[in-house]
N, C-alpha and C. Protein backbone atom coordinates (compact mmCIF):
# COMPACT_ATOMS: atom_id res chain seq x y z
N UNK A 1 -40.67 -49.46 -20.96
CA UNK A 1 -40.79 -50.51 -21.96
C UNK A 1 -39.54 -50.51 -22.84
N UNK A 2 -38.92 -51.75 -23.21
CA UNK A 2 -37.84 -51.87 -24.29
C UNK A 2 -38.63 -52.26 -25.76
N UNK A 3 -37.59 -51.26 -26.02
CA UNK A 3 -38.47 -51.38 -28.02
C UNK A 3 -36.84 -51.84 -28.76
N UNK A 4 -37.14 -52.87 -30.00
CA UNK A 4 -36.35 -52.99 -30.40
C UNK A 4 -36.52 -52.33 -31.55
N UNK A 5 -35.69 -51.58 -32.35
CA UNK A 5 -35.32 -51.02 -33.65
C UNK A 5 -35.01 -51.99 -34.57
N UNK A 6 -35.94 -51.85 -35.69
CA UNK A 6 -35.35 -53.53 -36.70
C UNK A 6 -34.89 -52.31 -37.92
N UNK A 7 -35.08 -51.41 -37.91
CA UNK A 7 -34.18 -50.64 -39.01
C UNK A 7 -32.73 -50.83 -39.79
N UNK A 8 -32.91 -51.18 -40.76
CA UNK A 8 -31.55 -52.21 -41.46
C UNK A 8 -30.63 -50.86 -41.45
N UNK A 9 -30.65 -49.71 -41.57
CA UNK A 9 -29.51 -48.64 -41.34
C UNK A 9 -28.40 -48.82 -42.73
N UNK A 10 -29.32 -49.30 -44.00
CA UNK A 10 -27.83 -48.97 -44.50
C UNK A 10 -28.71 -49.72 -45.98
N UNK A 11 -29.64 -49.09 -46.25
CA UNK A 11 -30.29 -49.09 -47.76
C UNK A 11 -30.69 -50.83 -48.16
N UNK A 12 -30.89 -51.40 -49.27
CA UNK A 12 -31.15 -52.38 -49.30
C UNK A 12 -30.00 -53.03 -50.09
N UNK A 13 -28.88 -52.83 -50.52
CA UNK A 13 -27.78 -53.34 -51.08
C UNK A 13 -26.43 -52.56 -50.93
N UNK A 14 -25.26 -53.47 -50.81
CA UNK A 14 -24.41 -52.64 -51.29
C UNK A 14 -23.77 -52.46 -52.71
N UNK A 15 -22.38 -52.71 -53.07
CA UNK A 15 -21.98 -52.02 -54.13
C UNK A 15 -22.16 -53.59 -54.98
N UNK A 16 -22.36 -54.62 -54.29
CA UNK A 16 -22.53 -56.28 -55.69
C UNK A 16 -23.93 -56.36 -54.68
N UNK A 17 -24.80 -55.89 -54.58
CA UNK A 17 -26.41 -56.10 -54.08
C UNK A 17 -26.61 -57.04 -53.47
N UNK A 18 -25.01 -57.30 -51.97
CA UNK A 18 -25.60 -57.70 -50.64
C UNK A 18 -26.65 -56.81 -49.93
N UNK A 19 -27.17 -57.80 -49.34
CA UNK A 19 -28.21 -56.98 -48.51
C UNK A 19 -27.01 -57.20 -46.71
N UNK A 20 -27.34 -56.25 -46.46
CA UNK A 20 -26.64 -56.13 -45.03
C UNK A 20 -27.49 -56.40 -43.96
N UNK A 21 -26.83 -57.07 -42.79
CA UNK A 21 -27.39 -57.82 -41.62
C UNK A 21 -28.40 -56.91 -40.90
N UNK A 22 -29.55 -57.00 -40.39
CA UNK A 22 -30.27 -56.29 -39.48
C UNK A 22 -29.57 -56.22 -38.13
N UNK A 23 -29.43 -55.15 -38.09
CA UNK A 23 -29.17 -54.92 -36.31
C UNK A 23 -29.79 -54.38 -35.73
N UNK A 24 -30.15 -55.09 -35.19
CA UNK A 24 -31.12 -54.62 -33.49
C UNK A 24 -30.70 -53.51 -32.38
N UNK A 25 -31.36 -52.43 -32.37
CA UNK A 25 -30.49 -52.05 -31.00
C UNK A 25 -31.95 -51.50 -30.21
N UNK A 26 -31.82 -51.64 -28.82
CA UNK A 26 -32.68 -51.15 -27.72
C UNK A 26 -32.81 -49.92 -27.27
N UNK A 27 -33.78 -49.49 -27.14
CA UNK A 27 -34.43 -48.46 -26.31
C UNK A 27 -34.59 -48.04 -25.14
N UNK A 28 -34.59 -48.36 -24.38
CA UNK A 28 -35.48 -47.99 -22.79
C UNK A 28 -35.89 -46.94 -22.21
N UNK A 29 -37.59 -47.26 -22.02
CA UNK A 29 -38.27 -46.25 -22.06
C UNK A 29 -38.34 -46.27 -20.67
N UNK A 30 -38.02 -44.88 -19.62
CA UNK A 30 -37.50 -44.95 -18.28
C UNK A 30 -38.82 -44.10 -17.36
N UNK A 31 -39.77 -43.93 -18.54
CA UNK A 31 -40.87 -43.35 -17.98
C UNK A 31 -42.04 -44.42 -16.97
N UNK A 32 -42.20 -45.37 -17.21
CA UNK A 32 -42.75 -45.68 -15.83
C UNK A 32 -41.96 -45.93 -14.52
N UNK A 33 -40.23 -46.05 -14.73
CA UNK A 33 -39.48 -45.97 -13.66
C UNK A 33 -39.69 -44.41 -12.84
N UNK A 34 -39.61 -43.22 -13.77
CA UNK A 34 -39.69 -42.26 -13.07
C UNK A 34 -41.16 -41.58 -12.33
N UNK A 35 -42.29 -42.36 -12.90
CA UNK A 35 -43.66 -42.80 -12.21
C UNK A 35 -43.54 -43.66 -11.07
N UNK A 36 -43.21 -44.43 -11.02
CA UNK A 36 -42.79 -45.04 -9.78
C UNK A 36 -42.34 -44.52 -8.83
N UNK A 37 -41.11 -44.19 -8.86
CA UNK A 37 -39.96 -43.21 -8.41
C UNK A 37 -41.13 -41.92 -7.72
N UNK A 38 -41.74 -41.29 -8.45
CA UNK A 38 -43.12 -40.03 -8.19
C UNK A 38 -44.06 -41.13 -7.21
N UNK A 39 -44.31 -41.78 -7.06
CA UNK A 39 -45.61 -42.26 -6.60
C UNK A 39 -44.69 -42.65 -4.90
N UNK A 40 -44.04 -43.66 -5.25
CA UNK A 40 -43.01 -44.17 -3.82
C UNK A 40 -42.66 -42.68 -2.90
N UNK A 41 -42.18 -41.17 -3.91
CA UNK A 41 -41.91 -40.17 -3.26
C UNK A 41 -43.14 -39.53 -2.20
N UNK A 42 -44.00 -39.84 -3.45
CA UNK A 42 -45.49 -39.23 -2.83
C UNK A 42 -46.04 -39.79 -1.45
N UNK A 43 -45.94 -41.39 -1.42
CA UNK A 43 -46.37 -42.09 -0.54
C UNK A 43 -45.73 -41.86 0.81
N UNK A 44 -44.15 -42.04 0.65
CA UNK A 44 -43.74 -41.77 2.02
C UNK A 44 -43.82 -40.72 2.41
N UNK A 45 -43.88 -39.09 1.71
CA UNK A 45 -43.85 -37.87 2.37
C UNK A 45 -45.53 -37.90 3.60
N UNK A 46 -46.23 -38.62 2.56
CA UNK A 46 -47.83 -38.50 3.30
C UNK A 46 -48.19 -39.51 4.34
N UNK A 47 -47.37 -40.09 4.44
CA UNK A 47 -46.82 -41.51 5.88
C UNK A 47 -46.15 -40.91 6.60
N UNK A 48 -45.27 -40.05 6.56
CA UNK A 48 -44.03 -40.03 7.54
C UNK A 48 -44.88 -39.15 8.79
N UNK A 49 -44.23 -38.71 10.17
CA UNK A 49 -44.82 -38.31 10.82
C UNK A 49 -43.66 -37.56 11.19
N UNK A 50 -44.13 -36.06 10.79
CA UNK A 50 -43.13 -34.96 10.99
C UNK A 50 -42.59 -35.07 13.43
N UNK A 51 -41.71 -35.16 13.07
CA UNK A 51 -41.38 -34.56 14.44
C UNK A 51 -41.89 -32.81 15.41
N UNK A 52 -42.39 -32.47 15.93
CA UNK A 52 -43.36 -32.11 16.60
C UNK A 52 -42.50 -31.21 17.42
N UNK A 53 -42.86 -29.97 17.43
CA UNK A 53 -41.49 -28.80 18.01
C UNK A 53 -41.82 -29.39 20.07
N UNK A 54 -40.90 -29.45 20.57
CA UNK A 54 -40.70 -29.80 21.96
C UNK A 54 -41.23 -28.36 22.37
N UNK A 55 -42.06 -28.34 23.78
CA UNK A 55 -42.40 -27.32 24.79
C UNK A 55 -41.81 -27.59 26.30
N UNK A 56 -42.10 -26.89 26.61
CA UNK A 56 -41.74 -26.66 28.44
C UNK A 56 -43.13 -26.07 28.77
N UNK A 57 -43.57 -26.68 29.67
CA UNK A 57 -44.72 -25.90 30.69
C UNK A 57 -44.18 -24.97 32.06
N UNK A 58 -44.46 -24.09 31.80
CA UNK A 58 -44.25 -23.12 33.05
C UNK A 58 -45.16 -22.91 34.16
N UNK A 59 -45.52 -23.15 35.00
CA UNK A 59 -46.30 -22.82 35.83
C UNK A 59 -45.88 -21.56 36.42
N UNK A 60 -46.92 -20.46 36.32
CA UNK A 60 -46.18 -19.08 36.42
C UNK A 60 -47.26 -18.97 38.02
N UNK A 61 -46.88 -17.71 39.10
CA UNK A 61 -47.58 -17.94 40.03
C UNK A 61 -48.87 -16.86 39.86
N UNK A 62 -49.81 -17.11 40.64
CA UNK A 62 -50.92 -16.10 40.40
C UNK A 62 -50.72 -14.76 40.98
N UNK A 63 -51.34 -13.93 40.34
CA UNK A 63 -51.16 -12.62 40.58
C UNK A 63 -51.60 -12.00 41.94
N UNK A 64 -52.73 -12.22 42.69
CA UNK A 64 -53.11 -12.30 44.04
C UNK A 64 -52.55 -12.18 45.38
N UNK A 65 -51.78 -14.04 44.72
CA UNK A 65 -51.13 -14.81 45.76
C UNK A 65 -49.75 -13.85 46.14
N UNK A 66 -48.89 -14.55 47.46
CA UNK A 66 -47.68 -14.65 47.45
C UNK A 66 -46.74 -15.80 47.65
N UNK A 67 -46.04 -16.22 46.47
CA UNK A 67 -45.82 -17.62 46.08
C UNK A 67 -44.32 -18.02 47.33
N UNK A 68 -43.89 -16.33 47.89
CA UNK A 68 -42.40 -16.69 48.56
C UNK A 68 -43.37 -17.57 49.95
N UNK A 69 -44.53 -17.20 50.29
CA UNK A 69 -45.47 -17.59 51.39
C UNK A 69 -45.74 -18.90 51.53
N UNK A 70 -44.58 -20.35 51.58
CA UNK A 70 -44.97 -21.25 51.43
C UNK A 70 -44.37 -22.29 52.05
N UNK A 71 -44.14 -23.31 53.00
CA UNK A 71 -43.92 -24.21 53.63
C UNK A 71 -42.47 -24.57 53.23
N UNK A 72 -43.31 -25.95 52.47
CA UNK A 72 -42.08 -27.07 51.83
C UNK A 72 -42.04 -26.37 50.45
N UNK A 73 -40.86 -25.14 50.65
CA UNK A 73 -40.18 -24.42 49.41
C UNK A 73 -38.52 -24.22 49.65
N UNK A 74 -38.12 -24.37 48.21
CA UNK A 74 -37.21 -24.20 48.05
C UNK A 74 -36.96 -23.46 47.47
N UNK A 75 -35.95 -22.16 47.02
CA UNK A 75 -35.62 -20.86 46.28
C UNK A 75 -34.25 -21.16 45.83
N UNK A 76 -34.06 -21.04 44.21
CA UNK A 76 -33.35 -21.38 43.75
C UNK A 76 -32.62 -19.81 43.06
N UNK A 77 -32.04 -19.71 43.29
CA UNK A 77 -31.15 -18.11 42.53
C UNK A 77 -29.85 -18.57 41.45
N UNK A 78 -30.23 -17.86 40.20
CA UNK A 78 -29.27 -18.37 38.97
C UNK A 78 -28.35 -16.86 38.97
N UNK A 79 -27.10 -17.23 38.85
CA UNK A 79 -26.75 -15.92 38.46
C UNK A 79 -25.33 -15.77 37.09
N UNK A 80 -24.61 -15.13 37.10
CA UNK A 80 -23.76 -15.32 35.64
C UNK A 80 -22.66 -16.60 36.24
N UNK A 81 -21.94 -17.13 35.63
CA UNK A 81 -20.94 -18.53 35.15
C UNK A 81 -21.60 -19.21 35.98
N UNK A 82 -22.93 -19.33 35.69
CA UNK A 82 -23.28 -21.02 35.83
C UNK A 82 -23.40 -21.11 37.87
N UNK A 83 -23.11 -20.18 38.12
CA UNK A 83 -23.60 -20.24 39.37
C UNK A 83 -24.91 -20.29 40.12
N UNK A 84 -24.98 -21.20 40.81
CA UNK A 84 -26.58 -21.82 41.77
C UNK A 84 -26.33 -22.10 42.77
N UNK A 85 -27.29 -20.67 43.20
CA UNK A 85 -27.80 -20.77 44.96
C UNK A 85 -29.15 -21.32 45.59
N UNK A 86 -29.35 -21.54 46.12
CA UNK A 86 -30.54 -21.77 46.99
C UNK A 86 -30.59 -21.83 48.36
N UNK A 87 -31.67 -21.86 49.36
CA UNK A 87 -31.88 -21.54 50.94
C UNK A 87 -33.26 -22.65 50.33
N UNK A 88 -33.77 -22.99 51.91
CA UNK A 88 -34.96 -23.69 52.20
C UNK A 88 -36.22 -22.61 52.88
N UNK A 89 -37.10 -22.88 52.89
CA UNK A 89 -37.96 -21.99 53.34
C UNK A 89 -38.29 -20.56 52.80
N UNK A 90 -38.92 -19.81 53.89
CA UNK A 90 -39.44 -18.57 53.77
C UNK A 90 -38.25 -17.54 53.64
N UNK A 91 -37.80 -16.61 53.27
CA UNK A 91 -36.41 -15.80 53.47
C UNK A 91 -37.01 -14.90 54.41
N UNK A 92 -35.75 -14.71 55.11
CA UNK A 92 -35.94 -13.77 56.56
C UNK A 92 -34.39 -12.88 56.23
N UNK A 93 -35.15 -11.59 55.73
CA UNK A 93 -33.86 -10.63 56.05
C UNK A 93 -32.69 -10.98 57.14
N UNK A 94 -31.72 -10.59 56.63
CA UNK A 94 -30.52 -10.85 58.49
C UNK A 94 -30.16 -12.65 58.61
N UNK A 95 -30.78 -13.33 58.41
CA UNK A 95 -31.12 -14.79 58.99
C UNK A 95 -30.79 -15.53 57.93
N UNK A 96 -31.46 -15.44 56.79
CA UNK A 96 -31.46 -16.49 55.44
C UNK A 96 -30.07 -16.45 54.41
N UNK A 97 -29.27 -17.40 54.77
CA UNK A 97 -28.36 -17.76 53.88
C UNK A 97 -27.78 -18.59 52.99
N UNK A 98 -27.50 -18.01 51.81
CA UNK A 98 -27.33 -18.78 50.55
C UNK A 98 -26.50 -19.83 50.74
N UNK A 99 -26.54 -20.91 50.07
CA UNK A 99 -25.86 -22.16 50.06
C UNK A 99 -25.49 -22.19 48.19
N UNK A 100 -24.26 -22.37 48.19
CA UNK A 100 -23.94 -22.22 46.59
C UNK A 100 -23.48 -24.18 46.23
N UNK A 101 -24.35 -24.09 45.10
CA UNK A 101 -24.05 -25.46 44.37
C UNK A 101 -24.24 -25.79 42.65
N UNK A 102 -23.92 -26.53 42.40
CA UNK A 102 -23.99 -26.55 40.28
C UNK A 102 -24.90 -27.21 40.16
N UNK A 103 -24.59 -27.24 38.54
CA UNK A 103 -25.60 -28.63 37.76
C UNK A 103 -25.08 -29.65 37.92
N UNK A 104 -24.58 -30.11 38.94
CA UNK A 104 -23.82 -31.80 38.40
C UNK A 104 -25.16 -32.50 39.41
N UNK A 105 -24.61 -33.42 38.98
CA UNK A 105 -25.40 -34.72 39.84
C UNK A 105 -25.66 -34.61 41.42
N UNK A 106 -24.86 -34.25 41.95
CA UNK A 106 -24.07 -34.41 43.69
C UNK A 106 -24.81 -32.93 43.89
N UNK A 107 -25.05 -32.22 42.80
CA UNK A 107 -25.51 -30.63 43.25
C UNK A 107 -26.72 -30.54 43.49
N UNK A 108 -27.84 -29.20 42.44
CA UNK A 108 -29.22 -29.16 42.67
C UNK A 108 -30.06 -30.36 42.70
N UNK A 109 -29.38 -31.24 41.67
CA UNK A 109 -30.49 -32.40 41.18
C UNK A 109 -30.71 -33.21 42.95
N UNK A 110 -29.42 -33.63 43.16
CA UNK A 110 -29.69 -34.19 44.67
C UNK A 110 -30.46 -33.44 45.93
N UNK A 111 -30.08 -32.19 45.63
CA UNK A 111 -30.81 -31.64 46.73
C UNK A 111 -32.39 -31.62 46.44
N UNK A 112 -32.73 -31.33 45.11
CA UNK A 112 -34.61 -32.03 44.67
C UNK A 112 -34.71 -32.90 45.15
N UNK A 113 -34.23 -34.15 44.55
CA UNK A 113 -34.45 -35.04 45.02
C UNK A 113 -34.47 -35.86 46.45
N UNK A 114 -33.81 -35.32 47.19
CA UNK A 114 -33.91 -35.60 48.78
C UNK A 114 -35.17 -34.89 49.19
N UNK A 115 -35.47 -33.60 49.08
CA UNK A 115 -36.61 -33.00 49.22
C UNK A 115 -37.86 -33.32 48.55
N UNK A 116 -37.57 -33.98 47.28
CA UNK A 116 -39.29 -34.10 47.33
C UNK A 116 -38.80 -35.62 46.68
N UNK A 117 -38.64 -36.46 47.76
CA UNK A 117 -38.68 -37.99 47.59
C UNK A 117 -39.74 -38.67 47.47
N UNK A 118 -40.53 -38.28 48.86
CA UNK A 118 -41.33 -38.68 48.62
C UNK A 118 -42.51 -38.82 46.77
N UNK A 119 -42.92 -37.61 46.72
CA UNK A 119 -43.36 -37.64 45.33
C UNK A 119 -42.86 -38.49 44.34
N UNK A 120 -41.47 -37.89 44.25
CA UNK A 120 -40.04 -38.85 42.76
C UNK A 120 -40.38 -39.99 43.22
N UNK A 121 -40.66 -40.72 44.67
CA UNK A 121 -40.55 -42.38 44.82
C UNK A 121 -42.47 -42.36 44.01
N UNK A 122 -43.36 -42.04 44.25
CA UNK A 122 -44.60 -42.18 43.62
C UNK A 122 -44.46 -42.23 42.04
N UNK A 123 -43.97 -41.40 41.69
CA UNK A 123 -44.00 -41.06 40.58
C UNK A 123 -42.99 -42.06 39.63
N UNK A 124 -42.42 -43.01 40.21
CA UNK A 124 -41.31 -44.12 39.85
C UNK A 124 -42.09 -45.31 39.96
N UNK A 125 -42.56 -45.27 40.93
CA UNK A 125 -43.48 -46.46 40.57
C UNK A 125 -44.93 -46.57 39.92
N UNK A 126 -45.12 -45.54 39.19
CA UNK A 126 -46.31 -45.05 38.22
C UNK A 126 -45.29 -45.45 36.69
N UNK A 127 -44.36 -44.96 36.87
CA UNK A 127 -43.59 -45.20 35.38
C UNK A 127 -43.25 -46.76 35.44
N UNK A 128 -43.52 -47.06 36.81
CA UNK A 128 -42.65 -49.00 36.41
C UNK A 128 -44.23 -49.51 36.16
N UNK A 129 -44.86 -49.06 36.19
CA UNK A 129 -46.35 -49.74 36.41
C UNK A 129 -46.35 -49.27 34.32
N UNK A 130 -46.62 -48.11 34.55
CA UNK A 130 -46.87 -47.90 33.00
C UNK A 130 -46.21 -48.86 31.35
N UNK A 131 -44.54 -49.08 32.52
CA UNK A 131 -43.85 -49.99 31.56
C UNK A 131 -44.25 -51.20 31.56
N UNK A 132 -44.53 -51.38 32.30
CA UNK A 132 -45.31 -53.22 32.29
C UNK A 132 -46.79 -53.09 32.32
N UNK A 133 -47.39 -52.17 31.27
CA UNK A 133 -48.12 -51.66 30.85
C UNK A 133 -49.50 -52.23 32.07
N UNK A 134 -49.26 -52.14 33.26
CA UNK A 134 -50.65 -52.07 33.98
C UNK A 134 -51.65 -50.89 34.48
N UNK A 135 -51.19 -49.79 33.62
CA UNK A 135 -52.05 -48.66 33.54
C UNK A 135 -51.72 -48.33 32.05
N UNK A 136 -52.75 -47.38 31.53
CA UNK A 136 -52.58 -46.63 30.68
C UNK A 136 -52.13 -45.81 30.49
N UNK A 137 -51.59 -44.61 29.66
CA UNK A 137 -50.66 -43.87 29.34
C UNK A 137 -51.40 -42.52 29.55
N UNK A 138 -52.53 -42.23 29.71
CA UNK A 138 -53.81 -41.35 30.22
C UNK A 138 -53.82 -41.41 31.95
N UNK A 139 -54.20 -42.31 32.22
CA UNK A 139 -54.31 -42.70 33.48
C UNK A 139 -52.77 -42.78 34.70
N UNK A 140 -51.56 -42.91 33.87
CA UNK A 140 -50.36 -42.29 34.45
C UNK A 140 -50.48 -40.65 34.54
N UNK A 141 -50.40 -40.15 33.43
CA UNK A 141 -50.38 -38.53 33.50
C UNK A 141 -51.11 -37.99 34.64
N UNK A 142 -52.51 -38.56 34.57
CA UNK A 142 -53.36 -38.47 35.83
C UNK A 142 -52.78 -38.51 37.29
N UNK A 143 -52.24 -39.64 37.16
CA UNK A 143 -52.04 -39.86 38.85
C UNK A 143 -50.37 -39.30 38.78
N UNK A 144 -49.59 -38.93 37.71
CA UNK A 144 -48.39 -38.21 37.92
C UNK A 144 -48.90 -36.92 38.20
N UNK A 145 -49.57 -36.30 37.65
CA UNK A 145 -49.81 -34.91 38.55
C UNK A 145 -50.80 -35.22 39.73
N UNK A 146 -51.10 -36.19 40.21
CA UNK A 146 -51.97 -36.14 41.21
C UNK A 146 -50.33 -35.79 42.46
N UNK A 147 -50.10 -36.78 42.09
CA UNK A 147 -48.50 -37.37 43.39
C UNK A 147 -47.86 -36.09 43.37
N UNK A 148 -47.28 -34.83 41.87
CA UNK A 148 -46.30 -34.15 41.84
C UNK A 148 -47.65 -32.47 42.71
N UNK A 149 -48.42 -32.87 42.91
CA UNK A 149 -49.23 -31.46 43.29
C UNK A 149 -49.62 -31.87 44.90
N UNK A 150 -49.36 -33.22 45.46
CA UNK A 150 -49.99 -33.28 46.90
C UNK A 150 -49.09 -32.34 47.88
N UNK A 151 -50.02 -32.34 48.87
CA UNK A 151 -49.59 -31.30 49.70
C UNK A 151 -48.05 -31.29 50.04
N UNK A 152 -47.81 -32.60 50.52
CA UNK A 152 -46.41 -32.88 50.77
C UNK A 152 -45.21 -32.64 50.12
N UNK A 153 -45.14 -32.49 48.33
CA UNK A 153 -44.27 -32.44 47.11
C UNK A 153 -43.58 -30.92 47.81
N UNK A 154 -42.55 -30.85 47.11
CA UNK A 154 -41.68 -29.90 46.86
C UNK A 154 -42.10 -28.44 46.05
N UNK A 155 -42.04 -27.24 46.80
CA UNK A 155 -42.42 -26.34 45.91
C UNK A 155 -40.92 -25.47 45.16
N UNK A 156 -40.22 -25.46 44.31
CA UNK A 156 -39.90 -24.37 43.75
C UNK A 156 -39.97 -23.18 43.12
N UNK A 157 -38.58 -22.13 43.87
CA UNK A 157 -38.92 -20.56 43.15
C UNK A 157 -37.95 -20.67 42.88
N UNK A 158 -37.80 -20.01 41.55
CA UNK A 158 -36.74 -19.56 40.55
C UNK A 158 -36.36 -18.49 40.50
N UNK A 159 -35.33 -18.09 40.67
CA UNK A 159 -35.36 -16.23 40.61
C UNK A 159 -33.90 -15.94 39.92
N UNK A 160 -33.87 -15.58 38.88
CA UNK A 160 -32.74 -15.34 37.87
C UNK A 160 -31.95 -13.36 38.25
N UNK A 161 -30.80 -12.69 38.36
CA UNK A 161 -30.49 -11.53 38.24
C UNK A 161 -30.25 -11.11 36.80
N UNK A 162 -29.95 -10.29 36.37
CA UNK A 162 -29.52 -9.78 35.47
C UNK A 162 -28.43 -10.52 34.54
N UNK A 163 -27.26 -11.02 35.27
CA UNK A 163 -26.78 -11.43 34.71
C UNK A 163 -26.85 -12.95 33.90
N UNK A 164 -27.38 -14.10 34.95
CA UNK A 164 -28.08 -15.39 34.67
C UNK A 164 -28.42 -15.27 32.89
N UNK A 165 -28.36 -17.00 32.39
CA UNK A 165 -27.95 -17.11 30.79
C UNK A 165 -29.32 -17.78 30.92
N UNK A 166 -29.87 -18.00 29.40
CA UNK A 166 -31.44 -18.71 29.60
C UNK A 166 -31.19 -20.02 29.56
N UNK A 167 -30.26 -20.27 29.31
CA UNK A 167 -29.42 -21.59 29.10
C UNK A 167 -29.84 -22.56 30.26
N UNK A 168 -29.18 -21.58 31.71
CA UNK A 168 -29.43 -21.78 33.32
C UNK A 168 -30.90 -22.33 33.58
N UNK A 169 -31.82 -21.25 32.92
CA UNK A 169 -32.82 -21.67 33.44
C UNK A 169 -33.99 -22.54 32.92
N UNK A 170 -33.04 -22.76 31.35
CA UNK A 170 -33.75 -24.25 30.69
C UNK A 170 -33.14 -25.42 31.70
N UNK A 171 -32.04 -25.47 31.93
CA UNK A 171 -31.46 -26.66 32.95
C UNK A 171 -32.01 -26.48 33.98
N UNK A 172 -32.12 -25.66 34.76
CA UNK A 172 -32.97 -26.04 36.04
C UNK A 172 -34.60 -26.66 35.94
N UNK A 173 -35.19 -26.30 34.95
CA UNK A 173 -36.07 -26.69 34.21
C UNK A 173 -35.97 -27.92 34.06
N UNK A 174 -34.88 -28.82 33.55
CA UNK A 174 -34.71 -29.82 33.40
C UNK A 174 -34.87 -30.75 34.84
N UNK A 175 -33.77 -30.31 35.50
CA UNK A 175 -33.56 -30.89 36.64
C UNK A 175 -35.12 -30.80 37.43
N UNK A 176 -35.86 -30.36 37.29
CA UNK A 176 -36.96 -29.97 38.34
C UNK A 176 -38.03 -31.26 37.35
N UNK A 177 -38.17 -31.34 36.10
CA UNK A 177 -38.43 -32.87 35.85
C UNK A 177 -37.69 -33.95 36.19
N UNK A 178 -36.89 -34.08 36.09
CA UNK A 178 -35.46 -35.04 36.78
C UNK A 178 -36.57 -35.84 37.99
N UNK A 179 -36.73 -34.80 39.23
CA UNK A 179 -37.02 -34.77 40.35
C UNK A 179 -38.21 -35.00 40.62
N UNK A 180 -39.08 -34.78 39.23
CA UNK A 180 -40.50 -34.86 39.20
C UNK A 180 -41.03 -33.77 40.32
N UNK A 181 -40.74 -32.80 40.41
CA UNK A 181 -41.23 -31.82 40.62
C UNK A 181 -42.47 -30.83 40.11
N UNK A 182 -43.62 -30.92 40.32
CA UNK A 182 -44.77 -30.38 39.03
C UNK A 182 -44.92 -28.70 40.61
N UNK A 183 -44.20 -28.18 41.18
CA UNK A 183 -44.91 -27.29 41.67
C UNK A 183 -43.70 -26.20 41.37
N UNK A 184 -43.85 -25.49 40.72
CA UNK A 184 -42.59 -24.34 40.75
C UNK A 184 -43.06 -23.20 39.86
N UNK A 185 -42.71 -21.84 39.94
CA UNK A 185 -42.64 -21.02 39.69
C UNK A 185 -41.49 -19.62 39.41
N UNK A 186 -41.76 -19.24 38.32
CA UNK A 186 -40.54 -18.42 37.88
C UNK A 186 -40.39 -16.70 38.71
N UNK A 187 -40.09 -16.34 39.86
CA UNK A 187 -40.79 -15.47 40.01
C UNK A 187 -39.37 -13.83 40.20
N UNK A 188 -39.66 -12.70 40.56
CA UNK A 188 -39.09 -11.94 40.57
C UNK A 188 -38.11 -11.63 41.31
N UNK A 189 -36.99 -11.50 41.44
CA UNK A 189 -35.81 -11.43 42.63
C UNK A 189 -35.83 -10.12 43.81
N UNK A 190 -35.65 -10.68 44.55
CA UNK A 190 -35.95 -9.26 45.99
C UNK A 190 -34.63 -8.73 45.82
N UNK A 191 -34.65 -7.51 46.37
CA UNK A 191 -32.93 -6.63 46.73
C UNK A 191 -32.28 -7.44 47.73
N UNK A 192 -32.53 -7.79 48.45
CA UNK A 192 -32.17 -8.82 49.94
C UNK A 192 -31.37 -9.43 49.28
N UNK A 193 -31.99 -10.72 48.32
CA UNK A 193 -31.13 -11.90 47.43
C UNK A 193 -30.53 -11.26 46.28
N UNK A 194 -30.59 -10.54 45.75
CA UNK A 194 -29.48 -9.77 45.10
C UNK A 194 -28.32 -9.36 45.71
N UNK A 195 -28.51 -8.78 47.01
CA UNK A 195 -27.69 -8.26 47.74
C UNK A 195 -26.66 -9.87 48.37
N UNK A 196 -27.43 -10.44 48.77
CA UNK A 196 -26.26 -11.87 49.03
C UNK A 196 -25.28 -12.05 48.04
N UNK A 197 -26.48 -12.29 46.42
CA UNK A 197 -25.70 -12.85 45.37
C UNK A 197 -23.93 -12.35 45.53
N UNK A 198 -24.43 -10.99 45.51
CA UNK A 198 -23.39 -9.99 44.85
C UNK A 198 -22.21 -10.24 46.31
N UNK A 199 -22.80 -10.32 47.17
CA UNK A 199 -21.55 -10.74 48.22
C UNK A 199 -20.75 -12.03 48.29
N UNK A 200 -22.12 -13.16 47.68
CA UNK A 200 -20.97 -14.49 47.44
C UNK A 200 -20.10 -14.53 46.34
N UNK A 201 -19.65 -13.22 45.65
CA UNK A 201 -18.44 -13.06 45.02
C UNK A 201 -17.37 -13.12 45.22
């Protein structure tokens, strides 16, 4: 609120008993601005919608099983500067040899993707369907893990040495969504594939 001051500031005469001019001067009272200011603060903190810490799902393999025991698999080996190997299939002492490739485009991501096409092509046309909203956003998730778990999909194993950065195996992580890949597992490295690693030096 503005208040005006009518206080004459200077007695009721001077020295021949003029009376002197009233002057006005203003106030401003800044207290319902800084109520405002409090209420607008209040409102948006209790609107806003905090951002939500990001996860990764791991599918780890069961304890029972043996996850190297598996068809349409691929074995992926991380080891120090960013180096990535992989073989197809079952490993056979003597027989099974590493194929070395990166993170670029032309590298792992392509080789997922040629291998589990089939699925990535399902799973592409679930997301073009979802965008032209003729399913629901429930009912995609659904039939995306239906397509990324059929028999046919791509299985990955991950197997990191000693030296391998976690860095490596958040990106392969990546790439294995890339590919829409939902079957993979992080699992323990044999002496066999250690023993390659250390020779493709």
């Amino acid at each position: 609120m503005a208040e005006v001051n009518t206080d004459q500031g200077g007695g009721k005469g001077g020295k021949h008993g003029k009376v002197r001019a009233k002057k006005a001067s203003t106030h401003i009272d800044m207290t319902p601005m800084v109520d405002l200011a409090f209420l607008l603060l209040t409102f948006f903190m209790l609107t806003t919608t905090f951002s939500k810490p990001k996860t990764i799902e791991i599918n780890m393999p069961v304890k029972d099983g043996d996850p190297t025991k598996v068809n349409n698999a691929i074995t992926v080996l991380l080891s120090d500067k960013d180096r990535v190997f992989w073989y197809y299939g079952e490993f056979k002492p003597g027989e099974t040899q590493l194929i070395k490739t990166d993170f670029s485009d032309n590298g792992i991501r392509k080789i997922l993707l040629d291998k589990n096409a089939v699925a990535h092509q399902e799973v592409m046309k679930l997301e073009d369907q979802l965008a032209k909203r003729q399913i629901a956003d429930s009912t995609f998730k659904r039939l995306a893990v239906d397509a990324k778990s059929q028999k046919s999909a791509l299985m990955v194993l991950i197997k990191t040495d000693d030296k391998a950065k976690y860095r490596n195996v958040i990106d392969i992580l990546d790439e294995l969504s890339i590919a829409s890949v939902g079957k993979y597992a992080i699992v323990d490295l044999m002496k066999d594939e250690y023993d390659l690693i250390q020779k493709a030096n």
